[in-house]
Protein backbone atom coordinates (compact mmCIF):
# COMPACT_ATOMS: atom_id res chain seq x y z
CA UNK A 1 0.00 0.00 0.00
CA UNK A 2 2.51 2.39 1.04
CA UNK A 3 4.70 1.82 -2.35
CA UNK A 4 1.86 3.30 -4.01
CA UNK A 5 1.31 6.39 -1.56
CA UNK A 6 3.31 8.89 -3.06
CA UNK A 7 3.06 8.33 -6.60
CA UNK A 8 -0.61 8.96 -6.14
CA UNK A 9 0.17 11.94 -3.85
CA UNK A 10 1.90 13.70 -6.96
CA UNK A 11 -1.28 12.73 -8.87
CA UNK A 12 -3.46 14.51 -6.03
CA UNK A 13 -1.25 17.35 -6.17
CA UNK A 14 -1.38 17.93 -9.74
CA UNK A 15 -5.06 18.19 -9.29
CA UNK A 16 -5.34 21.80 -8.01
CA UNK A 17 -7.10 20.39 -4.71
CA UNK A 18 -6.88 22.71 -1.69
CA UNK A 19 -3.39 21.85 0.22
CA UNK A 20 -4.59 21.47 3.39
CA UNK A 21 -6.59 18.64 2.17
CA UNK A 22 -3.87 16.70 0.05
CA UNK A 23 -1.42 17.01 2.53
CA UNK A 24 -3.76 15.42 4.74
CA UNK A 25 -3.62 12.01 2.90
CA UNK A 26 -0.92 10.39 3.73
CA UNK A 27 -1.47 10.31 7.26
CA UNK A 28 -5.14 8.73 6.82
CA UNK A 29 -3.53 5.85 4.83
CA UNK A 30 -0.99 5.34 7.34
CA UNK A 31 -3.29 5.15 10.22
CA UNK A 32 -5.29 2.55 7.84
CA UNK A 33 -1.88 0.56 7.41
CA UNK A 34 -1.09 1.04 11.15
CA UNK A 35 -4.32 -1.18 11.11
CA UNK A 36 -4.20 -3.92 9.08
CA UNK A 37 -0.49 -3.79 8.30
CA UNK A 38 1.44 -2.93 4.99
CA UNK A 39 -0.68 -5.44 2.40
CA UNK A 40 -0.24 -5.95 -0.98
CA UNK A 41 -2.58 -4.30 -2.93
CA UNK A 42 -4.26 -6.88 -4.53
CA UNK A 43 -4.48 -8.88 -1.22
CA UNK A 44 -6.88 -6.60 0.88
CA UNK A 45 -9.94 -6.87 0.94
CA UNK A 46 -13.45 -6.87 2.56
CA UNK A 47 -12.50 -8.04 5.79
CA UNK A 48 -9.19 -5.30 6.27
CA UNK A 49 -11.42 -2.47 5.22
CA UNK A 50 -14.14 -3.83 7.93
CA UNK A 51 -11.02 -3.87 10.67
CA UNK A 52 -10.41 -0.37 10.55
CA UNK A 53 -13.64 0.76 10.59
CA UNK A 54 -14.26 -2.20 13.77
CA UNK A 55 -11.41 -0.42 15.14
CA UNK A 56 -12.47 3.51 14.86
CA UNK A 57 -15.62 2.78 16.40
CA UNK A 58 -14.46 0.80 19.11
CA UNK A 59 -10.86 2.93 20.15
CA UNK A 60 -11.57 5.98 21.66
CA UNK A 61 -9.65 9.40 20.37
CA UNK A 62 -6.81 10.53 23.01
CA UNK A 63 -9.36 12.84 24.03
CA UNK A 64 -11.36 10.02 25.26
CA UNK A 65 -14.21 10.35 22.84
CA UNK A 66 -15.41 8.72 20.23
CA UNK A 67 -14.55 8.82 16.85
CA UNK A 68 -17.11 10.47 14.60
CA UNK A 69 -18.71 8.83 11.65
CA UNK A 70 -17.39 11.90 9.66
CA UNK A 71 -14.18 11.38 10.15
CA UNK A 72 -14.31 7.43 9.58
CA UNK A 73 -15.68 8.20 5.92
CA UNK A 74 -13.33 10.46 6.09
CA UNK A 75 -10.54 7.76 6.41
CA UNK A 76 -12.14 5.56 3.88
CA UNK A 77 -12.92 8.01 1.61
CA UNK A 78 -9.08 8.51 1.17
CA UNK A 79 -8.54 4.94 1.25
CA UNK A 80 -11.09 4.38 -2.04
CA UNK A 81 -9.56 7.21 -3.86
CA UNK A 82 -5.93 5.54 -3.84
CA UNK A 83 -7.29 2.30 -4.28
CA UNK A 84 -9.20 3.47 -7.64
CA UNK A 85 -6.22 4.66 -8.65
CA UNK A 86 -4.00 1.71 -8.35
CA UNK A 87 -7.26 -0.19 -9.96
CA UNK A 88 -6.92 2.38 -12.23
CA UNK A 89 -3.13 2.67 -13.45
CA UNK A 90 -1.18 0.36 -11.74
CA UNK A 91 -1.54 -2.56 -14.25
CA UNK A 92 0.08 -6.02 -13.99
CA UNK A 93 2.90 -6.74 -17.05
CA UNK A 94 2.73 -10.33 -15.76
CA UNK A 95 -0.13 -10.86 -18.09
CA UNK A 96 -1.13 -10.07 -21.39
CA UNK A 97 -2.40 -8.52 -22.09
CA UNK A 98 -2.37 -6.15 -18.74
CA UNK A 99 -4.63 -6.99 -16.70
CA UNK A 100 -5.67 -4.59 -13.00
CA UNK A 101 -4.18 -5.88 -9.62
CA UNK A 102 -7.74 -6.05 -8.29
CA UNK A 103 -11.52 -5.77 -9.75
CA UNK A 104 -12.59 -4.36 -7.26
CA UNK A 105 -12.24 -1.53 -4.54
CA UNK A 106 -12.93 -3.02 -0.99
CA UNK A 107 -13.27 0.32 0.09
CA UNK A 108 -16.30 1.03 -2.38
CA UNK A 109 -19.64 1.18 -0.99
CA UNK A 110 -18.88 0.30 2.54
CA UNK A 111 -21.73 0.65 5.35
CA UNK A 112 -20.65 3.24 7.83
CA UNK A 113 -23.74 4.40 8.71
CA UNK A 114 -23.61 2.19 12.08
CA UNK A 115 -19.53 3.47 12.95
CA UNK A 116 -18.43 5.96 15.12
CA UNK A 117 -20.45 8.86 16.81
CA UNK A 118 -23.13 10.31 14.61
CA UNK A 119 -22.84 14.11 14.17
CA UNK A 120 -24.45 16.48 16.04
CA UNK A 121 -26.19 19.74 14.58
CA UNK A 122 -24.40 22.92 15.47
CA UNK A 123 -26.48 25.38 17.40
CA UNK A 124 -26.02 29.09 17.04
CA UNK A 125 -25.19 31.14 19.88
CA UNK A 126 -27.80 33.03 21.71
CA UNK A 127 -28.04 37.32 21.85
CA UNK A 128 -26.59 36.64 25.73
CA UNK A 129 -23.52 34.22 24.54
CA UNK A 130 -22.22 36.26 21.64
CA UNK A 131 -22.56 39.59 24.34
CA UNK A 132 -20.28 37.40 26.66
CA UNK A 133 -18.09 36.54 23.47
CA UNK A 134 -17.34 39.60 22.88
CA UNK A 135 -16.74 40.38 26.28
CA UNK A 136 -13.58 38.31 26.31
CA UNK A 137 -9.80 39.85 26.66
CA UNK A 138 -8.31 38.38 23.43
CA UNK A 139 -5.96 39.16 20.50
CA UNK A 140 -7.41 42.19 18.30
CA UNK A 141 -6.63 39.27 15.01
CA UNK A 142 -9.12 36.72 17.08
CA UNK A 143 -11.72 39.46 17.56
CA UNK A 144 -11.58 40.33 13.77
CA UNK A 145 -12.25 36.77 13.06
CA UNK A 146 -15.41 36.87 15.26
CA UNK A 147 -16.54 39.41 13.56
CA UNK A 148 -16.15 38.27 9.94
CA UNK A 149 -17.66 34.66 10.97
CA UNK A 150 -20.60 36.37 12.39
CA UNK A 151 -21.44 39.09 10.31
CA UNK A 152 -20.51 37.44 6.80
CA UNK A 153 -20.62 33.92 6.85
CA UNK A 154 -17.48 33.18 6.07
CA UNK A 155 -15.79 29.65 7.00
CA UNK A 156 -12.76 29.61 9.28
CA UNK A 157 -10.47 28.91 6.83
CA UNK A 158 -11.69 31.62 4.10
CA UNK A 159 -11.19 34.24 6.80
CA UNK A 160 -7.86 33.27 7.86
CA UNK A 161 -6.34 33.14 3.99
CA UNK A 162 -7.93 36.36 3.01
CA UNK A 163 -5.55 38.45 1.38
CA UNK A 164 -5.72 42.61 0.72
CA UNK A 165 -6.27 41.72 -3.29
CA UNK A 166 -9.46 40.18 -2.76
CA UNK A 167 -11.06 43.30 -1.41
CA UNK A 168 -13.40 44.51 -4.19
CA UNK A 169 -15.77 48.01 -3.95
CA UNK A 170 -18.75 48.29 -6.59
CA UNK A 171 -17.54 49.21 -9.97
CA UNK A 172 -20.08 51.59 -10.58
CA UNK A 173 -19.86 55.54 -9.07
CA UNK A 174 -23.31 55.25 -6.86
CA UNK A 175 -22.21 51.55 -5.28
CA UNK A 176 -18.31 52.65 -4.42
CA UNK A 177 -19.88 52.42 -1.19
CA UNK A 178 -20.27 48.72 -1.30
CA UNK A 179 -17.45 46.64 0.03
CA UNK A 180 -17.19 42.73 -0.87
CA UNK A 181 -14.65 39.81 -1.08
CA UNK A 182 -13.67 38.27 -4.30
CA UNK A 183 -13.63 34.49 -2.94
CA UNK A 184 -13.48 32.94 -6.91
CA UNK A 185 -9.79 32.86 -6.08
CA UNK A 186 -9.51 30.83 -2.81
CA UNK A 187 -8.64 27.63 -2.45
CA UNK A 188 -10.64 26.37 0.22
CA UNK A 189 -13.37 24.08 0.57
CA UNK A 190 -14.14 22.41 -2.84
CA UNK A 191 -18.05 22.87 -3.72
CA UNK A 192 -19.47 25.62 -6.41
CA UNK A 193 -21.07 27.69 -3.13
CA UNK A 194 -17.11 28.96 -1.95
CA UNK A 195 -16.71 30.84 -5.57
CA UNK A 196 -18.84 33.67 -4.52
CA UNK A 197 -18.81 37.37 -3.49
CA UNK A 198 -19.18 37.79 0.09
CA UNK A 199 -20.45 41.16 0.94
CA UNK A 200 -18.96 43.14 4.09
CA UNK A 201 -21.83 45.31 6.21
CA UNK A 202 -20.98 48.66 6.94
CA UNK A 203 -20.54 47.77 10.62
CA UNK A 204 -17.20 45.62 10.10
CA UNK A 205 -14.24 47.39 10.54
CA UNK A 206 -11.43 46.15 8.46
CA UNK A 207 -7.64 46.82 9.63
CA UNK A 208 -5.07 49.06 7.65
CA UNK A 209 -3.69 47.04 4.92
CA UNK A 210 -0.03 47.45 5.91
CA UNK A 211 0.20 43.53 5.48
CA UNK A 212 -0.85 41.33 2.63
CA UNK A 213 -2.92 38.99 4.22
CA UNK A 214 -5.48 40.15 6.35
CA UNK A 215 -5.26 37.61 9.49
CA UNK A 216 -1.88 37.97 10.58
CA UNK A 217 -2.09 34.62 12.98
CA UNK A 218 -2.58 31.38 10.63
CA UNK A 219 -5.26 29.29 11.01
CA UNK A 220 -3.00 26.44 13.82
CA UNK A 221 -2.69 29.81 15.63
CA UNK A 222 -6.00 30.67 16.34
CA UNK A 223 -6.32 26.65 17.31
CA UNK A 224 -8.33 25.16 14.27
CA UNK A 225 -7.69 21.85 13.98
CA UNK A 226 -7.19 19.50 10.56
């Protein structure tokens, strides 16, 4: 499995996908191959893709909690993709013609939905809690970041890569007034709903733009995790 790991990980890169999320990869499959060991390819199958999810659901996090079912699709999800790619383009010269290592993916179409801790609906914060919020002694960076997640609906991650460029104002005399971000050019989360315009209220106050990207802290410094 592993001999296969990072010539799919330049094929991943080559792709255009958000970093955070490629480079995130490798360690799912080596958490899978902590699991079941180092197999040949076209030896696992049903049973080693059931052991790792057996053994998320059943081995608590070092937190002591659970694993979620998110993140054991998560695991398997990344498992699939590199196993449809050595399906894919890894053939076998012993034959011939070539013929695949395997015909099919044991990662395909596996049952989760009984794995792991099923996720729980986020609940917004009341008038009283965001008062207290805002309350708190914390870094002016942190507060701006409260602000834009509130007030514009931006995702952690778009917030924290925002750069000066992206600022836009209406292009017309009567709307210079109007203040937006230019998200088309993010890479963040991958769905058409990110490429958008996200429009600032009046109320926000932006920085000075001294600095290129807005959020001076990174995203592991304000304690977002994965």
């Amino acid at each position: 499995i592993l001999d296969c790991l990072e010539k799919w990980m330049d094929r991943q890169r080559s792709k255009g996908k958000r970093e955070k999320t490629v480079e995130s990869y490798p360690g799912h499959i080596r958490k899978c191959v902590e699991i079941i060991g180092n197999q040949p390819v076209d030896m696992v199958q049903y049973r080693h893709a059931e052991a790792i999810a057996l053994w998320f659901d059943k081995h608590p996090k070092s937190n002591g909690k659970r694993y979620a079912r998110k993140t054991i699709e998560t695991y398997f999800g990344t498992m699939k993709m590199l196993f449809d790619y050595v399906q894919r383009a890894e053939m076998n010269e012993k034959y011939i013609p070539p013929r695949p290592w395997f015909t099919q993916n044991p990662f395909a179409n596996f049952d989760l939905s009984n794995m792991g801790e099923e996720t729980r609906s986020w609940e917004a914060l009341s008038e009283d809690q965001l008062h207290k919020l805002f309350a708190m002694d914390m870094p002016d960076d942190h507060r701006l970041i409260f602000n834009m997640l509130i007030k514009c609906g931006f995702r952690l991650d778009e917030v924290c890569l925002l750069t000066w460029e992206q600022l836009k104002h209406g292009t017309k005399e009567e709307e210079r007034h109007i203040r937006y971000f230019d998200l088309s050019t993010s890479i963040v989360k991958n769905d058409r709903f990110s490429k958008r315009n996200a429009v600032l209220p009046d109320s926000l106050i932006l920085p000075s733009s001294v600095r290129r990207r807005m959020i001076w802290n990174s995203l592991a410094d304000f304690g977002a995790e994965g």
